[in-house]
ModelCIF file with pLDDT and N, C-alpha, C, O atoms, coordinates in Angstrom:
data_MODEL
#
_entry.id   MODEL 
#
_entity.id                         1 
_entity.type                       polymer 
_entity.pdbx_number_of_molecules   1 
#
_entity_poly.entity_id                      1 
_entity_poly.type                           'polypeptide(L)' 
_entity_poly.nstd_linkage                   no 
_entity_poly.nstd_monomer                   no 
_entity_poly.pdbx_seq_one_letter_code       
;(UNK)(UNK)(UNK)(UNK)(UNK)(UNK)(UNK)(UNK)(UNK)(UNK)(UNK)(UNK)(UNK)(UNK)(UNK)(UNK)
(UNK)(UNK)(UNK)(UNK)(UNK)(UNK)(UNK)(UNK)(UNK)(UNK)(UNK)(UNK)(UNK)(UNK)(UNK)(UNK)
(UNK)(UNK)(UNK)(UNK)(UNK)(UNK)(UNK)(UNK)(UNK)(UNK)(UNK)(UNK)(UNK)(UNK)(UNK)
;
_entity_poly.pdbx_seq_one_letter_code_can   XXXXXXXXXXXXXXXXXXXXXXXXXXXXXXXXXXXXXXXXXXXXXXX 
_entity_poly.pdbx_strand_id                 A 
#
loop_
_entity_poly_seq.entity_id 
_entity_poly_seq.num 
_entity_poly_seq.mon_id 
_entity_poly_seq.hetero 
1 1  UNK n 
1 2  UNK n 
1 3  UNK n 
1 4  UNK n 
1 5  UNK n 
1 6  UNK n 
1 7  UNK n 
1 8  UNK n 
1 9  UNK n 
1 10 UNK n 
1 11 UNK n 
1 12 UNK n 
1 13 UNK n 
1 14 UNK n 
1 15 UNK n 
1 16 UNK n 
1 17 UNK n 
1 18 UNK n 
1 19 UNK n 
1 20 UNK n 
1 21 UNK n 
1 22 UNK n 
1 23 UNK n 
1 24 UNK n 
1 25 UNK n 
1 26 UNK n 
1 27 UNK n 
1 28 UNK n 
1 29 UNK n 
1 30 UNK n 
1 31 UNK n 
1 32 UNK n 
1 33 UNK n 
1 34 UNK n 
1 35 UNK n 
1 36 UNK n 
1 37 UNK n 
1 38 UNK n 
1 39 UNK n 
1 40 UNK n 
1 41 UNK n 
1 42 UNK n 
1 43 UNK n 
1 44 UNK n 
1 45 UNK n 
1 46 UNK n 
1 47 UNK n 
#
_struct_asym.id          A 
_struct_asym.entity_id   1 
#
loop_
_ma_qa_metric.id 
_ma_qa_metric.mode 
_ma_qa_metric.name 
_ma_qa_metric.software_group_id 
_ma_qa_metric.type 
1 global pLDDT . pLDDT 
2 local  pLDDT . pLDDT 
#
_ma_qa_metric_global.metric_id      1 
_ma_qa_metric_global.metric_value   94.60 
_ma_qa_metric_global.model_id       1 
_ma_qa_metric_global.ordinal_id     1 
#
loop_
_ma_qa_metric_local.label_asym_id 
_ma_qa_metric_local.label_comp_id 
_ma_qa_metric_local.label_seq_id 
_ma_qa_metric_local.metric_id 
_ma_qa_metric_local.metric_value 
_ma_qa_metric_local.model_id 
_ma_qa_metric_local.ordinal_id 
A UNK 1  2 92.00 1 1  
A UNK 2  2 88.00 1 2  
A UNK 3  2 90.00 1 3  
A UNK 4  2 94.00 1 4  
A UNK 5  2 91.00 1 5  
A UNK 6  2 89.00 1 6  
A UNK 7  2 92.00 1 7  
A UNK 8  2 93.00 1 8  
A UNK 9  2 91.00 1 9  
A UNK 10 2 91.00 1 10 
A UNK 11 2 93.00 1 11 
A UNK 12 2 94.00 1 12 
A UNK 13 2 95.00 1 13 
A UNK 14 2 96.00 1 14 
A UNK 15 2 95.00 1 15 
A UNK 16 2 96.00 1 16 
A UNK 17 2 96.00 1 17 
A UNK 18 2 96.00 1 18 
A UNK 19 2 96.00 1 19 
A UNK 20 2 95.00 1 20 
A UNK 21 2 94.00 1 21 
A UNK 22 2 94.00 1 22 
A UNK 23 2 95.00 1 23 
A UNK 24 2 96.00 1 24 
A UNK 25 2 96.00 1 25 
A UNK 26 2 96.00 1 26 
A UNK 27 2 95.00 1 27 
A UNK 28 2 95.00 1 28 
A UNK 29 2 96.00 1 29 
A UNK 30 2 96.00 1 30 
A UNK 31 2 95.00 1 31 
A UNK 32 2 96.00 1 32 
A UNK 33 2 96.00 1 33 
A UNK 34 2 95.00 1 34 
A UNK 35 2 95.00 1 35 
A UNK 36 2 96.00 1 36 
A UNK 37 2 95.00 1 37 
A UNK 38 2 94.00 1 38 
A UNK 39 2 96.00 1 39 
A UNK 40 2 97.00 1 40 
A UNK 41 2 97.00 1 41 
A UNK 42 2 97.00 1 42 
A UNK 43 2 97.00 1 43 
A UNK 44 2 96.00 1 44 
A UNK 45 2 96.00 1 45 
A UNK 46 2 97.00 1 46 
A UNK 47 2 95.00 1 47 
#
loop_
_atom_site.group_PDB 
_atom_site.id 
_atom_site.type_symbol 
_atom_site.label_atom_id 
_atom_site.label_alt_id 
_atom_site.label_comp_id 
_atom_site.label_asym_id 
_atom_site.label_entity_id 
_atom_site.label_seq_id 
_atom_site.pdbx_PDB_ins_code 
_atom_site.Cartn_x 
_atom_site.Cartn_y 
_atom_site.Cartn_z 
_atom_site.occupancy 
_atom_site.B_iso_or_equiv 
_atom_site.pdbx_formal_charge 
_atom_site.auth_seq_id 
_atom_site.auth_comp_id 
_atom_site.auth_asym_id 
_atom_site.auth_atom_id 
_atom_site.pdbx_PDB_model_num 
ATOM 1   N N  . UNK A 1 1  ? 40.441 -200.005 -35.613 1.00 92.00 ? 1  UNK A N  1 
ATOM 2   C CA . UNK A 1 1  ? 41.346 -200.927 -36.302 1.00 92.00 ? 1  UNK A CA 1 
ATOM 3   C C  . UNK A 1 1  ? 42.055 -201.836 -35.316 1.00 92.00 ? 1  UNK A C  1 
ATOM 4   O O  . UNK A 1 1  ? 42.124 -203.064 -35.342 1.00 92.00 ? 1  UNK A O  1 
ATOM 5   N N  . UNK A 1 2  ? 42.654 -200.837 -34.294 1.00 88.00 ? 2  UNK A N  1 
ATOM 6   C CA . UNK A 1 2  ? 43.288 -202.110 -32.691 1.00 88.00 ? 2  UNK A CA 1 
ATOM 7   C C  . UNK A 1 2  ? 41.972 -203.152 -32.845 1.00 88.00 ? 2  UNK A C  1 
ATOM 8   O O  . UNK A 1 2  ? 42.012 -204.322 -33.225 1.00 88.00 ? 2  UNK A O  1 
ATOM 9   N N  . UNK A 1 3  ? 41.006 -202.509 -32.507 1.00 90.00 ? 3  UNK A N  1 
ATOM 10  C CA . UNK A 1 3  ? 39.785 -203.177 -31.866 1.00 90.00 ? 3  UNK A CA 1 
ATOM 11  C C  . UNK A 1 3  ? 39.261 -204.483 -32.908 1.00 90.00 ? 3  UNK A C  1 
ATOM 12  O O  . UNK A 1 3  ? 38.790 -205.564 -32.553 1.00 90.00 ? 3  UNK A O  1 
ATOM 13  N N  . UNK A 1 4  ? 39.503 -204.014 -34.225 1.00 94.00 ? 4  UNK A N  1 
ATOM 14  C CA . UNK A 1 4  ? 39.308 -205.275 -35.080 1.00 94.00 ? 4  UNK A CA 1 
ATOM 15  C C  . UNK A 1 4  ? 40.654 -206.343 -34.955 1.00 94.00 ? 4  UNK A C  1 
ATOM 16  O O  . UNK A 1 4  ? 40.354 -207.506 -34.684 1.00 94.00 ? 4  UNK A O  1 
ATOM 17  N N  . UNK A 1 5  ? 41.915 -206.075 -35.109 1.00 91.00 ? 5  UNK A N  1 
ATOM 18  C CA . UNK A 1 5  ? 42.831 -207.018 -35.180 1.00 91.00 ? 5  UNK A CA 1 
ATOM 19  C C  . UNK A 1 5  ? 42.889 -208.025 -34.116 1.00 91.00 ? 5  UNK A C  1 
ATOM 20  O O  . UNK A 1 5  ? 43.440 -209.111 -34.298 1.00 91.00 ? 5  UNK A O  1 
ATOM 21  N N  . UNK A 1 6  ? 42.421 -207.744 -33.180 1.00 89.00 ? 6  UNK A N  1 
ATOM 22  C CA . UNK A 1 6  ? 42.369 -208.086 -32.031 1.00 89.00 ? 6  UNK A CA 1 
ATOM 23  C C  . UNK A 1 6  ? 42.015 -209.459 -32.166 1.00 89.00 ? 6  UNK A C  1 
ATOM 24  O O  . UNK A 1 6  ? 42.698 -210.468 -31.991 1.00 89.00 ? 6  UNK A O  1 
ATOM 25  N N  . UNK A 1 7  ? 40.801 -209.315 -32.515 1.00 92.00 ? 7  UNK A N  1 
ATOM 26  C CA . UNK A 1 7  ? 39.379 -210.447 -32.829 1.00 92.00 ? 7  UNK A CA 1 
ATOM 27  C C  . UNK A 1 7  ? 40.115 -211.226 -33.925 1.00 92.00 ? 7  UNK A C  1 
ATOM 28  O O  . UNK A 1 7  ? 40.452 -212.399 -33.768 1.00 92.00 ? 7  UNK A O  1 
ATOM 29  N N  . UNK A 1 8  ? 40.365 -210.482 -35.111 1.00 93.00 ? 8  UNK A N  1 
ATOM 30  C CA . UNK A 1 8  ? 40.584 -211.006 -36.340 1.00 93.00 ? 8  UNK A CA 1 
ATOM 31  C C  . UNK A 1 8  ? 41.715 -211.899 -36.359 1.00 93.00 ? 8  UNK A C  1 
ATOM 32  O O  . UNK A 1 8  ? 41.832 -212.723 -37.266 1.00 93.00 ? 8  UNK A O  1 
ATOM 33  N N  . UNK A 1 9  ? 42.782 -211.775 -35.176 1.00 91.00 ? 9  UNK A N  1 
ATOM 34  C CA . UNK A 1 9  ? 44.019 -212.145 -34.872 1.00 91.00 ? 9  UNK A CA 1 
ATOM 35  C C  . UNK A 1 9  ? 44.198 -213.604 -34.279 1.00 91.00 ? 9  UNK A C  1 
ATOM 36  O O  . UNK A 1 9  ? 45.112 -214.428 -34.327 1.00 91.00 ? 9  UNK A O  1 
ATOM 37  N N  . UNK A 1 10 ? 42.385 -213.563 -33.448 1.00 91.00 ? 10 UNK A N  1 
ATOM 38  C CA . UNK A 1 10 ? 42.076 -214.997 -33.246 1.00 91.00 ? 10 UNK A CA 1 
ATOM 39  C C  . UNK A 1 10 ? 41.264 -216.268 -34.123 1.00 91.00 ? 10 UNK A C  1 
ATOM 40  O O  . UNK A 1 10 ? 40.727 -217.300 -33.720 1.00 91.00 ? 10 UNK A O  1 
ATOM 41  N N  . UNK A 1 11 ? 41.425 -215.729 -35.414 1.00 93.00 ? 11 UNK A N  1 
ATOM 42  C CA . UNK A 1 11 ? 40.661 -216.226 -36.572 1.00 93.00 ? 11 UNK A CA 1 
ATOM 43  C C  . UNK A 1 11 ? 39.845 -216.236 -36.247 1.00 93.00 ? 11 UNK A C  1 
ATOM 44  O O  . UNK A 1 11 ? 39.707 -217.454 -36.135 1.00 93.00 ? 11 UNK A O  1 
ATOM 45  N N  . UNK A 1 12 ? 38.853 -215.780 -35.874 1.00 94.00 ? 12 UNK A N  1 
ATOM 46  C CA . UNK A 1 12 ? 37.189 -215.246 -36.007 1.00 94.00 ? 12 UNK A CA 1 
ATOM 47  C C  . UNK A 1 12 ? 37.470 -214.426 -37.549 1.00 94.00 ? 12 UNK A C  1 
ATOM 48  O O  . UNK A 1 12 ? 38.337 -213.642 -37.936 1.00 94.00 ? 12 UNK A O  1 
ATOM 49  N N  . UNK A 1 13 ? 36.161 -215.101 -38.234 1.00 95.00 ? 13 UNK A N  1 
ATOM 50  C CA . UNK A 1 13 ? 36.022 -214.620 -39.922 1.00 95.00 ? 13 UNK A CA 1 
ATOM 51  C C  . UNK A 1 13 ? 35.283 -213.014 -39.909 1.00 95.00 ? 13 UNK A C  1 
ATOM 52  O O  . UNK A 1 13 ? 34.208 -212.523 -39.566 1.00 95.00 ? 13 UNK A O  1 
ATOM 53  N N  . UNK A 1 14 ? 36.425 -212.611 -40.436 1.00 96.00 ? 14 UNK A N  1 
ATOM 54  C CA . UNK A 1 14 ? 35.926 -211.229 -40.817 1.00 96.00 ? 14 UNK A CA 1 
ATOM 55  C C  . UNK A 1 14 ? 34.438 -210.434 -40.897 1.00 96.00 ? 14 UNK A C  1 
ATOM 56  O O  . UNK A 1 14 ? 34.146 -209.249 -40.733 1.00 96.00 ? 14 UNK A O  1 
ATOM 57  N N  . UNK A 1 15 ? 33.320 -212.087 -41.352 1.00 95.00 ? 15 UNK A N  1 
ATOM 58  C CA . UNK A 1 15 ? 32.252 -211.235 -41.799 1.00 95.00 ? 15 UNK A CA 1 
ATOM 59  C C  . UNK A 1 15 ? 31.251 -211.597 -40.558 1.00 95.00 ? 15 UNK A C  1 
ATOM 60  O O  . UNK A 1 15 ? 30.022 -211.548 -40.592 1.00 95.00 ? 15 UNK A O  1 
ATOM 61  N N  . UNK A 1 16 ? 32.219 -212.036 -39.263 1.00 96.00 ? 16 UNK A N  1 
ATOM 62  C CA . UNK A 1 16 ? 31.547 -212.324 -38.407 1.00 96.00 ? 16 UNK A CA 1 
ATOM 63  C C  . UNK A 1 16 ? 31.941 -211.130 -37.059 1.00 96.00 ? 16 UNK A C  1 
ATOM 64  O O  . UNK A 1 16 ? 31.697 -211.171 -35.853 1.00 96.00 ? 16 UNK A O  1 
ATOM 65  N N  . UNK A 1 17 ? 32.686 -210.055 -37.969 1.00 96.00 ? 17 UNK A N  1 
ATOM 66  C CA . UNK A 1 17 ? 32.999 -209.171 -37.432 1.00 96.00 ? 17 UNK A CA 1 
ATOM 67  C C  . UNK A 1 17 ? 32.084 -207.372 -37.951 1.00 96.00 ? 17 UNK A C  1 
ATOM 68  O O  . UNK A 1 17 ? 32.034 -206.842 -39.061 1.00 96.00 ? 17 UNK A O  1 
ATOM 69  N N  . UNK A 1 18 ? 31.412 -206.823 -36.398 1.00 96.00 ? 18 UNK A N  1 
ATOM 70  C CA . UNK A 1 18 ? 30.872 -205.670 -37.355 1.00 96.00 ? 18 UNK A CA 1 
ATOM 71  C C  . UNK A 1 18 ? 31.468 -204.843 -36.706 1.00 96.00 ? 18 UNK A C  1 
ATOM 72  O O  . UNK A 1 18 ? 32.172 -205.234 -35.775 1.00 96.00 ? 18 UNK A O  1 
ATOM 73  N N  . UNK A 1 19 ? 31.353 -203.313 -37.036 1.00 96.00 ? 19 UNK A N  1 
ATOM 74  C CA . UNK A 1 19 ? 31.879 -201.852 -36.202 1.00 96.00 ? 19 UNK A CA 1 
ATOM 75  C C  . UNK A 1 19 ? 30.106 -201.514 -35.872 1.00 96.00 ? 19 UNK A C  1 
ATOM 76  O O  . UNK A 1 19 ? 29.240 -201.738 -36.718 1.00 96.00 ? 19 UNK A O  1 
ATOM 77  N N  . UNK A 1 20 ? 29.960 -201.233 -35.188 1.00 95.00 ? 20 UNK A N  1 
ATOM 78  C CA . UNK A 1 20 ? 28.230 -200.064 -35.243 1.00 95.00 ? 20 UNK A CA 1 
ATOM 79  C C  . UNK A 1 20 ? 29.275 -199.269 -34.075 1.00 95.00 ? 20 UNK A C  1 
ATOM 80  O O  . UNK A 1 20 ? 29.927 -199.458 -33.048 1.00 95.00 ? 20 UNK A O  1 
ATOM 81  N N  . UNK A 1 21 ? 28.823 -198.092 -35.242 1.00 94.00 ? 21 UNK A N  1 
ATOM 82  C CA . UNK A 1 21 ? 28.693 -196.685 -34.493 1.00 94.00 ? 21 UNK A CA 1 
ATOM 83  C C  . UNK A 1 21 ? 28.011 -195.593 -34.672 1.00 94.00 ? 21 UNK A C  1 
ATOM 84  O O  . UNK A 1 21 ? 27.411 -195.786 -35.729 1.00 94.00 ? 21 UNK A O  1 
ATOM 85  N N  . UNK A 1 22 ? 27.663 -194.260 -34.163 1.00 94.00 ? 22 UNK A N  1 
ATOM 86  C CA . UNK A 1 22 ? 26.308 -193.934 -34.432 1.00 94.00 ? 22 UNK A CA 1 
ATOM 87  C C  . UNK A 1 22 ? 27.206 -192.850 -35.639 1.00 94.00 ? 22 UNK A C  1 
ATOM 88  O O  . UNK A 1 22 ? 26.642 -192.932 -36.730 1.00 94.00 ? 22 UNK A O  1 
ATOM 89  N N  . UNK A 1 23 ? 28.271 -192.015 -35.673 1.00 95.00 ? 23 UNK A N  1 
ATOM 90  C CA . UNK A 1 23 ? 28.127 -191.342 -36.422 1.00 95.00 ? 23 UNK A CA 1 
ATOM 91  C C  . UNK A 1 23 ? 29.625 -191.250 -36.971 1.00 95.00 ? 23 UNK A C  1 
ATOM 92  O O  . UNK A 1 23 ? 30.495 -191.254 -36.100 1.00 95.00 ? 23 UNK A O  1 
ATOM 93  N N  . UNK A 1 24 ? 30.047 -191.165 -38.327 1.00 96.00 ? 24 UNK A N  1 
ATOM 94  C CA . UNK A 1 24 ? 31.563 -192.207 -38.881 1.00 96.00 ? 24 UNK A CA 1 
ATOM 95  C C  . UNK A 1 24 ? 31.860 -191.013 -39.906 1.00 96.00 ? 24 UNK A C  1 
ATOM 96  O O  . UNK A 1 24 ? 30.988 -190.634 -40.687 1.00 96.00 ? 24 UNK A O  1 
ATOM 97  N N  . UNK A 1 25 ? 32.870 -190.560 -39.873 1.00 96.00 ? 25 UNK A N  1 
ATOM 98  C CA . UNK A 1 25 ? 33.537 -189.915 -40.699 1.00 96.00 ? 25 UNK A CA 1 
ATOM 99  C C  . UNK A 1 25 ? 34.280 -190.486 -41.815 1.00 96.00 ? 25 UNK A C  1 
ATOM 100 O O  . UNK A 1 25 ? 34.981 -191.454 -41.521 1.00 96.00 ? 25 UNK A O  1 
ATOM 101 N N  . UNK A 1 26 ? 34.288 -189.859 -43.810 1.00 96.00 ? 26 UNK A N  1 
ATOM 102 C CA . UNK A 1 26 ? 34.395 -190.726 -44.300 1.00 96.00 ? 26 UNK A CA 1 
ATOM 103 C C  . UNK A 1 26 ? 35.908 -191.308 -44.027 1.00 96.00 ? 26 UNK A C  1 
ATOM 104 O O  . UNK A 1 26 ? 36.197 -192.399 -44.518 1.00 96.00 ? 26 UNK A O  1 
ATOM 105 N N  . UNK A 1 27 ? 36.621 -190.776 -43.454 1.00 95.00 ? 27 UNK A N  1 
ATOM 106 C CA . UNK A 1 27 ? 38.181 -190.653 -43.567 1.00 95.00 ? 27 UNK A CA 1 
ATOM 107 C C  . UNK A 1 27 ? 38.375 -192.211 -42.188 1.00 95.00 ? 27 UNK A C  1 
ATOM 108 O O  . UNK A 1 27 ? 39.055 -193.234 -42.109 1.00 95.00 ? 27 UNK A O  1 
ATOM 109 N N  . UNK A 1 28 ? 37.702 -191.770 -41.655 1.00 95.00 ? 28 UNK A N  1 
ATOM 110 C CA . UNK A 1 28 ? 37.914 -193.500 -40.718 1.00 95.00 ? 28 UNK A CA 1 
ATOM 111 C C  . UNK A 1 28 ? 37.189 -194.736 -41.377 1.00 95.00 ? 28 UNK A C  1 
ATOM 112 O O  . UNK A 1 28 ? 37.751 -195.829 -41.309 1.00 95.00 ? 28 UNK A O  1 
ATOM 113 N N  . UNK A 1 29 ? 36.139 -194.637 -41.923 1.00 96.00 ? 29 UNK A N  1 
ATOM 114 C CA . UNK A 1 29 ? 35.740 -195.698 -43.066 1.00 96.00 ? 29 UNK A CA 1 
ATOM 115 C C  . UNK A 1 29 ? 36.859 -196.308 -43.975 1.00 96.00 ? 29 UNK A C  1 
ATOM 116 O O  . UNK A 1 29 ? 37.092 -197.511 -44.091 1.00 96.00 ? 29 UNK A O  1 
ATOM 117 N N  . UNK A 1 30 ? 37.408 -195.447 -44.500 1.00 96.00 ? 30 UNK A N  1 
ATOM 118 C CA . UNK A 1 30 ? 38.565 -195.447 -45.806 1.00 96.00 ? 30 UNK A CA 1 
ATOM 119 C C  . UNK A 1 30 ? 39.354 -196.302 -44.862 1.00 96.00 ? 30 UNK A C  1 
ATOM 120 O O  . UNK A 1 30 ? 39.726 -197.447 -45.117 1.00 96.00 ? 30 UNK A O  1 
ATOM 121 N N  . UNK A 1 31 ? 39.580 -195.636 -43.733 1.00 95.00 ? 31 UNK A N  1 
ATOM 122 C CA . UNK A 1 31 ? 41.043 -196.269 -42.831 1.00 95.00 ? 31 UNK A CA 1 
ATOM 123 C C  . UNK A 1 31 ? 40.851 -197.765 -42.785 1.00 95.00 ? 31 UNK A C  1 
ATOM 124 O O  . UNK A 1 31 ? 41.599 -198.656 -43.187 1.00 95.00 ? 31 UNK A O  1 
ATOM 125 N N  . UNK A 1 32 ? 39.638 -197.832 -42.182 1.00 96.00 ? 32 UNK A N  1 
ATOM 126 C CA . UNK A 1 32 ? 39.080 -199.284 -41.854 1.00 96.00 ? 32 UNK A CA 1 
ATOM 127 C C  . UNK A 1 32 ? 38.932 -200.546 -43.470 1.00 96.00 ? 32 UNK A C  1 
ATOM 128 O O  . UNK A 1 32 ? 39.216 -201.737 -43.591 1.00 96.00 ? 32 UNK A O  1 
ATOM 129 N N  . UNK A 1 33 ? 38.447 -199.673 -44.295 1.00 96.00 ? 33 UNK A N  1 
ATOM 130 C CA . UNK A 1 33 ? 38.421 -200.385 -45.202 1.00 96.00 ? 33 UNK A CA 1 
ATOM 131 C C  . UNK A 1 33 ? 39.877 -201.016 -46.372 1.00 96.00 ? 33 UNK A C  1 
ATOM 132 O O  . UNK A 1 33 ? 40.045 -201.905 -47.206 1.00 96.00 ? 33 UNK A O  1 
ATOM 133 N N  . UNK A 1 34 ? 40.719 -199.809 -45.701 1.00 95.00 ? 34 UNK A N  1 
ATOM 134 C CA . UNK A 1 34 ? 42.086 -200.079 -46.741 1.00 95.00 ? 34 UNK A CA 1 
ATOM 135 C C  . UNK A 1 34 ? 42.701 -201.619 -45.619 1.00 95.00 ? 34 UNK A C  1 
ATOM 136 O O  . UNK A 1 34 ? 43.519 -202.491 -45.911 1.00 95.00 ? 34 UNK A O  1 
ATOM 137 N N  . UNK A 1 35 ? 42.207 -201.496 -44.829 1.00 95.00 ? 35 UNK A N  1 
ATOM 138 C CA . UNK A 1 35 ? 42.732 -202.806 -44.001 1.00 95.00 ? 35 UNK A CA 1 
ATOM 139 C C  . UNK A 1 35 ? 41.980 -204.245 -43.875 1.00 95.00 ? 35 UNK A C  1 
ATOM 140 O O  . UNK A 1 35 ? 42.469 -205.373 -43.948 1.00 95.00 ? 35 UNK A O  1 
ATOM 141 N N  . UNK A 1 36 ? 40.388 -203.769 -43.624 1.00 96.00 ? 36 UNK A N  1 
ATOM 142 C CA . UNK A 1 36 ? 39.977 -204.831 -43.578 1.00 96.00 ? 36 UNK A CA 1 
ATOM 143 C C  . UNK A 1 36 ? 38.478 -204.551 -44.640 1.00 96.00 ? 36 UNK A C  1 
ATOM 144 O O  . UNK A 1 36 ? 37.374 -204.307 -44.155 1.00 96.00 ? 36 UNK A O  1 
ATOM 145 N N  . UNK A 1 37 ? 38.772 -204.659 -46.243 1.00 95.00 ? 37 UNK A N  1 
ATOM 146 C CA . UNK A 1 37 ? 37.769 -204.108 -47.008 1.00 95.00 ? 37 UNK A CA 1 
ATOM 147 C C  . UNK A 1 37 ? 36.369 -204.885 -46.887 1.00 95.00 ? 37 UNK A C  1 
ATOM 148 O O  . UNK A 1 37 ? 35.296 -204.605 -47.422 1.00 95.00 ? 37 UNK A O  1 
ATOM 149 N N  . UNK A 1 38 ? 36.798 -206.268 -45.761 1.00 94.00 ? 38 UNK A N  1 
ATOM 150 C CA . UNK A 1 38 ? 35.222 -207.094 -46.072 1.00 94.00 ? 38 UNK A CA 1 
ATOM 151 C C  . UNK A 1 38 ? 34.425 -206.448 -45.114 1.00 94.00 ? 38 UNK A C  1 
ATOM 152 O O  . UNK A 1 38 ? 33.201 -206.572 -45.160 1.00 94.00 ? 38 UNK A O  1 
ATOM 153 N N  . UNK A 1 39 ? 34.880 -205.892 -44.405 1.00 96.00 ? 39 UNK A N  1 
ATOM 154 C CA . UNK A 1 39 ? 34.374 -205.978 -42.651 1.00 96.00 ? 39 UNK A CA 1 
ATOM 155 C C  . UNK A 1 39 ? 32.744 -204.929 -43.137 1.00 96.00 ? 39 UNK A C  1 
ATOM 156 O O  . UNK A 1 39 ? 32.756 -204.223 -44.145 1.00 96.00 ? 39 UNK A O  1 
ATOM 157 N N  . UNK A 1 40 ? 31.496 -205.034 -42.223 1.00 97.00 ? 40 UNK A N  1 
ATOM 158 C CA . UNK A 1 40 ? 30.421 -204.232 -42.446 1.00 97.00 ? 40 UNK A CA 1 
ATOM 159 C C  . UNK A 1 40 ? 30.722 -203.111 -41.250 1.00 97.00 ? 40 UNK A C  1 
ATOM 160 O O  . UNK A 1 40 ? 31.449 -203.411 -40.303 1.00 97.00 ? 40 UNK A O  1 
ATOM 161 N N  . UNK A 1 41 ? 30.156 -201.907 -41.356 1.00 97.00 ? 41 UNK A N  1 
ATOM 162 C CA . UNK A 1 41 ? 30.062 -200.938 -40.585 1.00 97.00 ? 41 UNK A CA 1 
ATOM 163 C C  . UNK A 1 41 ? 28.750 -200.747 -40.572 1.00 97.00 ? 41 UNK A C  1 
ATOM 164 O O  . UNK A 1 41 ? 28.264 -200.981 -41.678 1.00 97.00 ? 41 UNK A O  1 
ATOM 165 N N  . UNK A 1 42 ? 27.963 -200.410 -39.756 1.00 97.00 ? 42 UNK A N  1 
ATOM 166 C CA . UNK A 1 42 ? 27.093 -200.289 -39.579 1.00 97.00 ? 42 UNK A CA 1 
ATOM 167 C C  . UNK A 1 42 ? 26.786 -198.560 -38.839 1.00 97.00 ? 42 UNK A C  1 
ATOM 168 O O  . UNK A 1 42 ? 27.541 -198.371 -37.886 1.00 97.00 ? 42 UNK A O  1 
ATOM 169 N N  . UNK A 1 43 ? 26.201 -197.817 -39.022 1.00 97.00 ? 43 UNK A N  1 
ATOM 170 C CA . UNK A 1 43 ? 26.008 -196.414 -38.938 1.00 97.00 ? 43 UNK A CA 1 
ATOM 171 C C  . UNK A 1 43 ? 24.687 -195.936 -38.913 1.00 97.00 ? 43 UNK A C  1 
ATOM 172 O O  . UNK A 1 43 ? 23.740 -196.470 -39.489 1.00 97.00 ? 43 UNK A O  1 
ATOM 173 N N  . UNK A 1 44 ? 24.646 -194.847 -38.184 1.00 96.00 ? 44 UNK A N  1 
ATOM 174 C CA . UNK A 1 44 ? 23.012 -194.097 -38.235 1.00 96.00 ? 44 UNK A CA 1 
ATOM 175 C C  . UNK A 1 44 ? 23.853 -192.717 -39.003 1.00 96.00 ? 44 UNK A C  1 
ATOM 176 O O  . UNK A 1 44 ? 22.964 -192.003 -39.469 1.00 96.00 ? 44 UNK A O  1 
ATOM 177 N N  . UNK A 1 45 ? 25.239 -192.101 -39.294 1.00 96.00 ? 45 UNK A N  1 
ATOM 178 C CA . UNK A 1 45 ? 25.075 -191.290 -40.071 1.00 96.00 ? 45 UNK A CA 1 
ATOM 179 C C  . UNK A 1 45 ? 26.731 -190.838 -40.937 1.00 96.00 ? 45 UNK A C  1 
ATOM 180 O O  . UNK A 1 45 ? 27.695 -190.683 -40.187 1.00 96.00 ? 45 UNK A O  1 
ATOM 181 N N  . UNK A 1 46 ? 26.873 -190.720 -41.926 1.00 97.00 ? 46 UNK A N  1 
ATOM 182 C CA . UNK A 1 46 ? 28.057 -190.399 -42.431 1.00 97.00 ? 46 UNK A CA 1 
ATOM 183 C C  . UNK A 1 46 ? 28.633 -189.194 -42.430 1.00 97.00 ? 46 UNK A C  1 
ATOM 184 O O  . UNK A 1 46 ? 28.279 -188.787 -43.537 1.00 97.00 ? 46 UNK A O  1 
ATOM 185 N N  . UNK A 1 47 ? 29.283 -188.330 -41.952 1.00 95.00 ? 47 UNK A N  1 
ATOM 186 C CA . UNK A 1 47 ? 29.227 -186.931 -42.128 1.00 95.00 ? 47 UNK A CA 1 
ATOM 187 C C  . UNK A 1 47 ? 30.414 -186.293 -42.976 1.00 95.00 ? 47 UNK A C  1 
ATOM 188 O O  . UNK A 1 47 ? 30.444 -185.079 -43.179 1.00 95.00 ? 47 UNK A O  1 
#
């Protein structure tokens, strides 16, 4: 979430913003999404 505001803070458009990570718990998804609901995540697994 630091790591997105950051970017997002310099108006770079949201959907030009991604997360990839290899493995995402749903509870940090939720986090990420109650803040920035457009943003894509990208994942090899949900656990």
């Amino acid at each position: 979430l630091e790591a997105i505001r950051l970017y997002a803070n310099k108006g770079i458009p949201i959907d030009n913003i991604k997360v990839i990570c290899i493995i995402a718990a749903p509870e940090g998804i939720e986090n990420i999404q109650k803040h920035y609901p457009d943003i894509e995540i990208i994942t090899a697994a949900i656990d």
